[in-house]
N, C-alpha and C. Protein backbone atom coordinates (compact mmCIF):
# COMPACT_ATOMS: atom_id res chain seq x y z
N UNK A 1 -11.87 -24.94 11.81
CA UNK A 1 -12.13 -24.05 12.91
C UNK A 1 -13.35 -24.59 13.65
N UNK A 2 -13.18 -24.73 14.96
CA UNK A 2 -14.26 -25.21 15.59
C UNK A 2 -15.39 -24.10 15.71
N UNK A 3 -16.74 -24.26 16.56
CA UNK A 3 -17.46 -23.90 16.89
C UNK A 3 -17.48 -22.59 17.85
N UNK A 4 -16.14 -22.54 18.91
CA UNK A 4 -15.51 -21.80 19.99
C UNK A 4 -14.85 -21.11 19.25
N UNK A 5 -14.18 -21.26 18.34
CA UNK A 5 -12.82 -20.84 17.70
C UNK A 5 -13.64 -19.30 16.51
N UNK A 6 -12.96 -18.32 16.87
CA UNK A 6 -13.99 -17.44 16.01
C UNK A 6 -12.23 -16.30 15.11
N UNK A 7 -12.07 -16.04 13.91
CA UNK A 7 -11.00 -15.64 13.18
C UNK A 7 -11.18 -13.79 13.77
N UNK A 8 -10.14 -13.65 14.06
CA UNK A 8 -9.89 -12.00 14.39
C UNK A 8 -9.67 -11.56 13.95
N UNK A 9 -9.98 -10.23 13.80
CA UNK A 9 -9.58 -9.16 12.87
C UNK A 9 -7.97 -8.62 13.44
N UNK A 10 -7.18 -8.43 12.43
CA UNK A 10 -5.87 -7.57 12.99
C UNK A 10 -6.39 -6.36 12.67
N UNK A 11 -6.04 -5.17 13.27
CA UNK A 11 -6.05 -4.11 12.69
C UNK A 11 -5.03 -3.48 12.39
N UNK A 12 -3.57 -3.69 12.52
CA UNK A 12 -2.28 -3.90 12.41
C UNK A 12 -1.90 -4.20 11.17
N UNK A 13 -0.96 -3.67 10.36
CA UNK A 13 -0.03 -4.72 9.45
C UNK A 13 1.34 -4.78 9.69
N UNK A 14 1.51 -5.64 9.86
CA UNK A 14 3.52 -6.01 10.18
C UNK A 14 4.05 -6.04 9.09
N UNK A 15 5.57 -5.41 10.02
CA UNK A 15 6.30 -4.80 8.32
C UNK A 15 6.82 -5.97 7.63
N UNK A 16 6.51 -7.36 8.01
CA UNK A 16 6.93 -8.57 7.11
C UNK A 16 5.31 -8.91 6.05
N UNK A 17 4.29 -8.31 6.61
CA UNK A 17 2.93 -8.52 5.47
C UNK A 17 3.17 -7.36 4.08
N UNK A 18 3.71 -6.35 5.06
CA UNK A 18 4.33 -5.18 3.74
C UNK A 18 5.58 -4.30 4.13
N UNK A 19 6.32 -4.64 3.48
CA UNK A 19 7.41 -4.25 3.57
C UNK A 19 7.73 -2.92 3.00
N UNK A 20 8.37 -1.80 3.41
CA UNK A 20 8.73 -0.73 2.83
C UNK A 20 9.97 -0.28 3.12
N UNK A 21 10.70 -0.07 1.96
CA UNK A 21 12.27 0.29 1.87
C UNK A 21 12.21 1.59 2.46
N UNK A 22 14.04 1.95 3.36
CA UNK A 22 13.84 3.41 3.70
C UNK A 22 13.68 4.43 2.74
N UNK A 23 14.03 4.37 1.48
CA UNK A 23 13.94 5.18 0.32
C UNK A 23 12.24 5.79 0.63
N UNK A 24 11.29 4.42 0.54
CA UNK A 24 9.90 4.82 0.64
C UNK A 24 9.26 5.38 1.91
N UNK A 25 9.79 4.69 2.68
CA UNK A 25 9.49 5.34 4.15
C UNK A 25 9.96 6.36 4.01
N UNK A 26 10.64 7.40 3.68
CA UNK A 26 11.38 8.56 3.60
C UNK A 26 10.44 9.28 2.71
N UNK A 27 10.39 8.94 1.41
CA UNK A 27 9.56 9.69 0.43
C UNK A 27 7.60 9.92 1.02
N UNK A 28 7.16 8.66 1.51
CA UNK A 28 5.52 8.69 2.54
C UNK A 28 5.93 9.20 3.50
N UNK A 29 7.20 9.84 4.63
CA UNK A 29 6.99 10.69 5.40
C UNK A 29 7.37 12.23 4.71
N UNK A 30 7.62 12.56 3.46
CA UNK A 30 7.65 13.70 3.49
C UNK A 30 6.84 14.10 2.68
N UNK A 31 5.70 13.39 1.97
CA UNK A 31 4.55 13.60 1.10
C UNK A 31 3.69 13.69 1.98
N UNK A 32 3.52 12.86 3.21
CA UNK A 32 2.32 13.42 4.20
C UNK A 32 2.58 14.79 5.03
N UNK A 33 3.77 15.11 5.08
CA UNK A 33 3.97 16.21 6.00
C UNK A 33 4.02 17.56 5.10
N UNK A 34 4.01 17.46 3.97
CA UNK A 34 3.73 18.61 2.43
C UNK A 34 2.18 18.77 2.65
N UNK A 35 1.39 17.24 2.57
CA UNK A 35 0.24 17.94 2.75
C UNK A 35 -0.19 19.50 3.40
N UNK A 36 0.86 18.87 4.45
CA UNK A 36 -0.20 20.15 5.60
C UNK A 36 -1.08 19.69 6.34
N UNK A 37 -1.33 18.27 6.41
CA UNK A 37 -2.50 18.17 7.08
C UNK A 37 -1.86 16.80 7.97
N UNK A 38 -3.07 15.99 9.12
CA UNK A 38 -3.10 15.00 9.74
C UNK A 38 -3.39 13.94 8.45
N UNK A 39 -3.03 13.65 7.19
CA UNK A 39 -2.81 12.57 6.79
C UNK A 39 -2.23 11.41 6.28
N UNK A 40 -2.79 10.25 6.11
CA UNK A 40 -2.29 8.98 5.79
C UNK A 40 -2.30 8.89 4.50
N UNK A 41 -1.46 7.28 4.19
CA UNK A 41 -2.09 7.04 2.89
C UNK A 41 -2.37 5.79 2.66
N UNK A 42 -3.43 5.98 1.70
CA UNK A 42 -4.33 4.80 1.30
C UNK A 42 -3.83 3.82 0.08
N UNK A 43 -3.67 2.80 0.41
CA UNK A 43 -3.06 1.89 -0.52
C UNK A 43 -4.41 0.94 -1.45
N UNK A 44 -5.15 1.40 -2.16
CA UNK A 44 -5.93 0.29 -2.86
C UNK A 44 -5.83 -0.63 -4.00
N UNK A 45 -7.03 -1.59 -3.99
CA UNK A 45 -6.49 -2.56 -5.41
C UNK A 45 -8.03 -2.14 -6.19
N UNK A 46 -7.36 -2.05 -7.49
CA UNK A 46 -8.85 -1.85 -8.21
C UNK A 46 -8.48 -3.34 -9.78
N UNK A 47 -9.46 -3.67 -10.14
CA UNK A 47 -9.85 -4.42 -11.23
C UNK A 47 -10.48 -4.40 -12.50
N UNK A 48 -10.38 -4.72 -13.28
CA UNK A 48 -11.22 -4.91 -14.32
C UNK A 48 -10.67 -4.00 -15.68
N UNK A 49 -9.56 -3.74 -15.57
CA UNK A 49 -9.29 -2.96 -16.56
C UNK A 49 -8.02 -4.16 -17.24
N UNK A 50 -7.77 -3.95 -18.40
CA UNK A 50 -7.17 -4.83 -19.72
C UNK A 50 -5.76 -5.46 -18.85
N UNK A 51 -5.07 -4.86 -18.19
CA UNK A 51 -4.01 -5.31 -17.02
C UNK A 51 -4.45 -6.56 -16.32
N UNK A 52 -5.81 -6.45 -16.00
CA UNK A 52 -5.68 -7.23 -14.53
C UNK A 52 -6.11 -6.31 -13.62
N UNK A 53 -5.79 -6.72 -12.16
CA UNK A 53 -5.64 -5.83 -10.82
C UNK A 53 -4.53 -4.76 -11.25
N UNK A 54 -4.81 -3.66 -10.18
CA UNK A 54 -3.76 -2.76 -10.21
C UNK A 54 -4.20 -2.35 -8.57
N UNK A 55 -3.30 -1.31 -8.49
CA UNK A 55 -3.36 -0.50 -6.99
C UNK A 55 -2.77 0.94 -7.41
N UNK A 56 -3.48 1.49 -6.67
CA UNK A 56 -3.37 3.15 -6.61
C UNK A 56 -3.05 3.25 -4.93
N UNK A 57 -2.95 4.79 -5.02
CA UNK A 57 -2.72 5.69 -3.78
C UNK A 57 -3.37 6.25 -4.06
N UNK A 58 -3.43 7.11 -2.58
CA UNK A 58 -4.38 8.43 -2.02
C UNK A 58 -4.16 8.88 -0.62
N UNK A 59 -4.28 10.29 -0.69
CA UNK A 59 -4.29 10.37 0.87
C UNK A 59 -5.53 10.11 1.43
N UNK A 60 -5.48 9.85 2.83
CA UNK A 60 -6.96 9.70 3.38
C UNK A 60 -6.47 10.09 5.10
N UNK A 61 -7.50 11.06 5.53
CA UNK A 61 -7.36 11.44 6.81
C UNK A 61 -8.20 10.34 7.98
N UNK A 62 -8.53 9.20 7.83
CA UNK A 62 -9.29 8.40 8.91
C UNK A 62 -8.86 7.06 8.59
N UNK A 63 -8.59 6.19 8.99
CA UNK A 63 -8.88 4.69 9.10
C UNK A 63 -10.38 4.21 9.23
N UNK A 64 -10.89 3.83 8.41
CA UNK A 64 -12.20 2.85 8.08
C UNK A 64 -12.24 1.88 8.98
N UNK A 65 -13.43 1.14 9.02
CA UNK A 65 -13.68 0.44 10.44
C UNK A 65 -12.75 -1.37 9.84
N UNK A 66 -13.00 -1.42 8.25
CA UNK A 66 -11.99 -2.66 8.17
C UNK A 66 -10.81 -2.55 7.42
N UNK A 67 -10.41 -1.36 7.91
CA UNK A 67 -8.46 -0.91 7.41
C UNK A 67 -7.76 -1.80 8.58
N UNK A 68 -6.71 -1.66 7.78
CA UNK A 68 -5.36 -2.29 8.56
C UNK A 68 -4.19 -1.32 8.75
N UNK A 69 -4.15 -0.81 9.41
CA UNK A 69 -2.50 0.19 9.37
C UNK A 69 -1.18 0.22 9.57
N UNK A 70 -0.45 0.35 9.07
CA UNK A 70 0.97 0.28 9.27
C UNK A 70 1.45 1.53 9.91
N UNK A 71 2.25 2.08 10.45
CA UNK A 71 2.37 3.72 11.13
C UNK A 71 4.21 3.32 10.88
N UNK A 72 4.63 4.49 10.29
CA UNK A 72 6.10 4.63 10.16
C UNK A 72 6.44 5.52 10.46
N UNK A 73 7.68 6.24 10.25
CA UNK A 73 8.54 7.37 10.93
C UNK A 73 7.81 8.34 9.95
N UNK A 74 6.68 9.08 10.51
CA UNK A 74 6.08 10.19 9.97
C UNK A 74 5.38 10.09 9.00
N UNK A 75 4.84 9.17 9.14
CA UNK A 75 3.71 8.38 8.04
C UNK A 75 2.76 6.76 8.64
N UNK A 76 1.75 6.94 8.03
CA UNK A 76 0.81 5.71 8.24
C UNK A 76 0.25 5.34 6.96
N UNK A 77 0.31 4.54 6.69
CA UNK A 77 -0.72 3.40 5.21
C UNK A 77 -1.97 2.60 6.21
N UNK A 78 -3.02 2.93 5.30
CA UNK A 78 -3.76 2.38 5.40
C UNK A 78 -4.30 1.24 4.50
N UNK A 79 -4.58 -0.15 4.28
CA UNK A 79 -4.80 -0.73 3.36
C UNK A 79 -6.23 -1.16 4.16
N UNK A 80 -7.46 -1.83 2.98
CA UNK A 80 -8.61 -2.47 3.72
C UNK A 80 -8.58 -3.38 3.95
N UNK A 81 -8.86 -4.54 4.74
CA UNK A 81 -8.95 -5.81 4.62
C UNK A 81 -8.81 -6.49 3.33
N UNK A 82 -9.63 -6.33 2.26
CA UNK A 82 -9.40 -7.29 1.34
C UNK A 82 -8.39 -6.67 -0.14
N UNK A 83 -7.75 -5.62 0.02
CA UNK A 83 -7.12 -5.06 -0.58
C UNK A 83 -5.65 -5.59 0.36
N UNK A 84 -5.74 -5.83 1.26
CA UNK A 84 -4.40 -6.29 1.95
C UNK A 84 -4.00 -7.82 1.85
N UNK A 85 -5.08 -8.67 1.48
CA UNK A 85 -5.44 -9.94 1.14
C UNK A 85 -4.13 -10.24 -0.36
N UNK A 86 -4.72 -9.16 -1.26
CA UNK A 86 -4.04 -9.35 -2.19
C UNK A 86 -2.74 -8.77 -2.21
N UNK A 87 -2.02 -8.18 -1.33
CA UNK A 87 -1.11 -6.95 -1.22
C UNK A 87 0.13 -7.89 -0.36
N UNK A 88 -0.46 -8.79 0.78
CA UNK A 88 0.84 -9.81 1.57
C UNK A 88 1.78 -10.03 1.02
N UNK A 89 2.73 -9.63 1.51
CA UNK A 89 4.23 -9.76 0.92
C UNK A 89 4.91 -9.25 -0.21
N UNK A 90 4.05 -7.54 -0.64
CA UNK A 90 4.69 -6.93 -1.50
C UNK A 90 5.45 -5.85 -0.57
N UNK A 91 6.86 -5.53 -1.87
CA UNK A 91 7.79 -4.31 -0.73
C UNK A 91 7.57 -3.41 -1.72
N UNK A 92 7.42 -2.32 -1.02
CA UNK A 92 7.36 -1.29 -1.40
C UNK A 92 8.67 -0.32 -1.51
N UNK A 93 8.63 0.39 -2.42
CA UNK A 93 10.60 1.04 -2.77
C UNK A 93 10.52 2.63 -3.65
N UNK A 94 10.54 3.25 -3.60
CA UNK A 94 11.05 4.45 -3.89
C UNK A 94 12.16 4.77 -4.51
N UNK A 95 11.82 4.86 -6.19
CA UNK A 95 13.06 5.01 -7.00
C UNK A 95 13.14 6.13 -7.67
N UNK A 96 14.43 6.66 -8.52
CA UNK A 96 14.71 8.08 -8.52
C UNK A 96 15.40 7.84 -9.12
N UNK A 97 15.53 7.96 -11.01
CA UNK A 97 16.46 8.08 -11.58
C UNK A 97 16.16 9.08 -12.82
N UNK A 98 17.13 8.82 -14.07
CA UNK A 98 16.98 9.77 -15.44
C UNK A 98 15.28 10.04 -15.53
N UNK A 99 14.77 9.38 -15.40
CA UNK A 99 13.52 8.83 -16.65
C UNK A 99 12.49 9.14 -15.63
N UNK A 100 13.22 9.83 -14.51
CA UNK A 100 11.62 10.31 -13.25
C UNK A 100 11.88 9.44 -12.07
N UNK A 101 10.80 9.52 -11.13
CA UNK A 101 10.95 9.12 -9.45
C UNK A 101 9.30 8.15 -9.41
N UNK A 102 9.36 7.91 -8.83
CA UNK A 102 8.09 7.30 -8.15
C UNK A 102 8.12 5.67 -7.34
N UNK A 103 7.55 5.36 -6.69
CA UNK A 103 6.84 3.84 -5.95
C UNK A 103 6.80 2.64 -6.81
N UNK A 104 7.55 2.31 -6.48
CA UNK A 104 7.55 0.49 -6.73
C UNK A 104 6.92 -0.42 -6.01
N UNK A 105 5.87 -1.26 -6.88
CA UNK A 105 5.39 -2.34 -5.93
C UNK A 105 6.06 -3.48 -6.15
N UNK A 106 6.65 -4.25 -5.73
CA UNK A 106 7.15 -5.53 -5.84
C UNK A 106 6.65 -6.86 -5.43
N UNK A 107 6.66 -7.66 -6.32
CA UNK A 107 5.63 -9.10 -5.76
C UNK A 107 4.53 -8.37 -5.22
N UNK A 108 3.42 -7.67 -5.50
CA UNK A 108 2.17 -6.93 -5.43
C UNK A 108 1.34 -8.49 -6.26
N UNK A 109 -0.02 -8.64 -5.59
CA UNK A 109 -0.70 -9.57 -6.20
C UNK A 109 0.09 -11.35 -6.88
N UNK A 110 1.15 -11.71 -5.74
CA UNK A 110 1.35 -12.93 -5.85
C UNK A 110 0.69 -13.97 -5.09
N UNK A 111 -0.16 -13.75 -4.41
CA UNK A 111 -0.85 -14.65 -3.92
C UNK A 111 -2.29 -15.05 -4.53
N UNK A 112 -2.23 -14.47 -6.16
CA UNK A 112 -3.13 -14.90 -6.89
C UNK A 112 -2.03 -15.27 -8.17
N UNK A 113 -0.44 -15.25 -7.82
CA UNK A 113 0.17 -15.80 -9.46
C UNK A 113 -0.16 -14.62 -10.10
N UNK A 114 0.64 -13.25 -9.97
CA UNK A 114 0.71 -12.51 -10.89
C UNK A 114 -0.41 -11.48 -10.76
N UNK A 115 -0.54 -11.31 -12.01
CA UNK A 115 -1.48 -10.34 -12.70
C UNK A 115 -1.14 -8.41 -12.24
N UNK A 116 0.28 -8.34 -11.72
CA UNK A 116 0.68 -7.12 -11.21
C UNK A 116 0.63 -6.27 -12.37
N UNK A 117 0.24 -5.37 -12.00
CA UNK A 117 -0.20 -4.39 -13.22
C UNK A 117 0.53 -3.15 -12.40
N UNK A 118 0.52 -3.35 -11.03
CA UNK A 118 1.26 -2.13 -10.13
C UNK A 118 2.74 -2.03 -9.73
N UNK A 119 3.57 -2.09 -11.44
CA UNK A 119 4.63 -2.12 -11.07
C UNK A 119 5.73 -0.78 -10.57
N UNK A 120 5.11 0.21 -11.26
CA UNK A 120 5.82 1.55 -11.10
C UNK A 120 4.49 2.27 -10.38
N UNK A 121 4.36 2.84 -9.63
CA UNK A 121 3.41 4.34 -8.84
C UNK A 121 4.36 5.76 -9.66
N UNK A 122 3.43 6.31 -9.82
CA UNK A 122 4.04 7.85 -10.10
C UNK A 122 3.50 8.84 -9.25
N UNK A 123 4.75 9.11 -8.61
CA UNK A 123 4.77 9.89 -7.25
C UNK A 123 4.08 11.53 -7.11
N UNK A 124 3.55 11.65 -8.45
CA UNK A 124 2.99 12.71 -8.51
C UNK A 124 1.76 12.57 -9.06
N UNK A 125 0.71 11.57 -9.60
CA UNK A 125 0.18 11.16 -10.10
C UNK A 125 -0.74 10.15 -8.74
N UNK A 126 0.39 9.84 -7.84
CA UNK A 126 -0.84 8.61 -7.06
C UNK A 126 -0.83 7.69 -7.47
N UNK A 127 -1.24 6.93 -8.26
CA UNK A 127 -1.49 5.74 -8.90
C UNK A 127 -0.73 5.05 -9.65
N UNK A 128 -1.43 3.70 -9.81
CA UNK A 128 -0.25 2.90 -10.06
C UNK A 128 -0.31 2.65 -12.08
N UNK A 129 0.70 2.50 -13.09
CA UNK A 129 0.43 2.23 -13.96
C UNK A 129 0.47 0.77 -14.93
């Protein structure tokens, strides 16, 4: 990068950086609209526990000054900059069978080779296990 040349912030995420099945888009627009309220949700990565990385949810009513957002049919994700770093090119999916419902991360944390610890979300719970 030259001297002129300065790296931009997106504040955007395109649905090819994260992908979300209609199952999930369906299930994040009707968990934000239960709230009751104007909110989003927050996609983070946390560390240091016997797994590896993992990622949780949360709702959150604002975008932070270095979030990135995605906005869908009655829903918005927010991820931060460096939580989205590790997050490129996971899809997100919404499953529903015998054994319970919840969020799938898929290919979550391959751009470090693994260490996904966020393979199932429990949709009532938030977080990832």
């Amino acid at each position: 990068m030259s001297d002129h040349e300065h790296a931009v912030f997106r504040d955007t995420i395109s649905p090819d950086e994260l992908r979300i099945s209609p199952a999930a888009g369906k299930e994040f627009a009707r968990v934000c609209q239960a709230s009751g309220e104007d909110k989003g949700i927050r996609i983070f990565v946390t560390g240091g526990s016997c797994a590896g990385m993992s990622c949780a949810m949360n709702f959150s009513d604002r975008n932070e000054p270095y979030d990135r957002e995605l906005a869908g049919d009655g829903f918005r994700i927010y991820v931060d900059a460096v939580a989205m770093s590790f997050l490129t090119g996971t899809r997100i999916d919404y499953v529903s069978d015998d054994s319970g419902s919840g969020f799938s991360f898929e290919n979550a944390f391959a751009v470090i080779d693994g260490g996904n610890a966020c393979a199932s979300c429990s949709a009532s719970g938030g977080g990832c296990a």
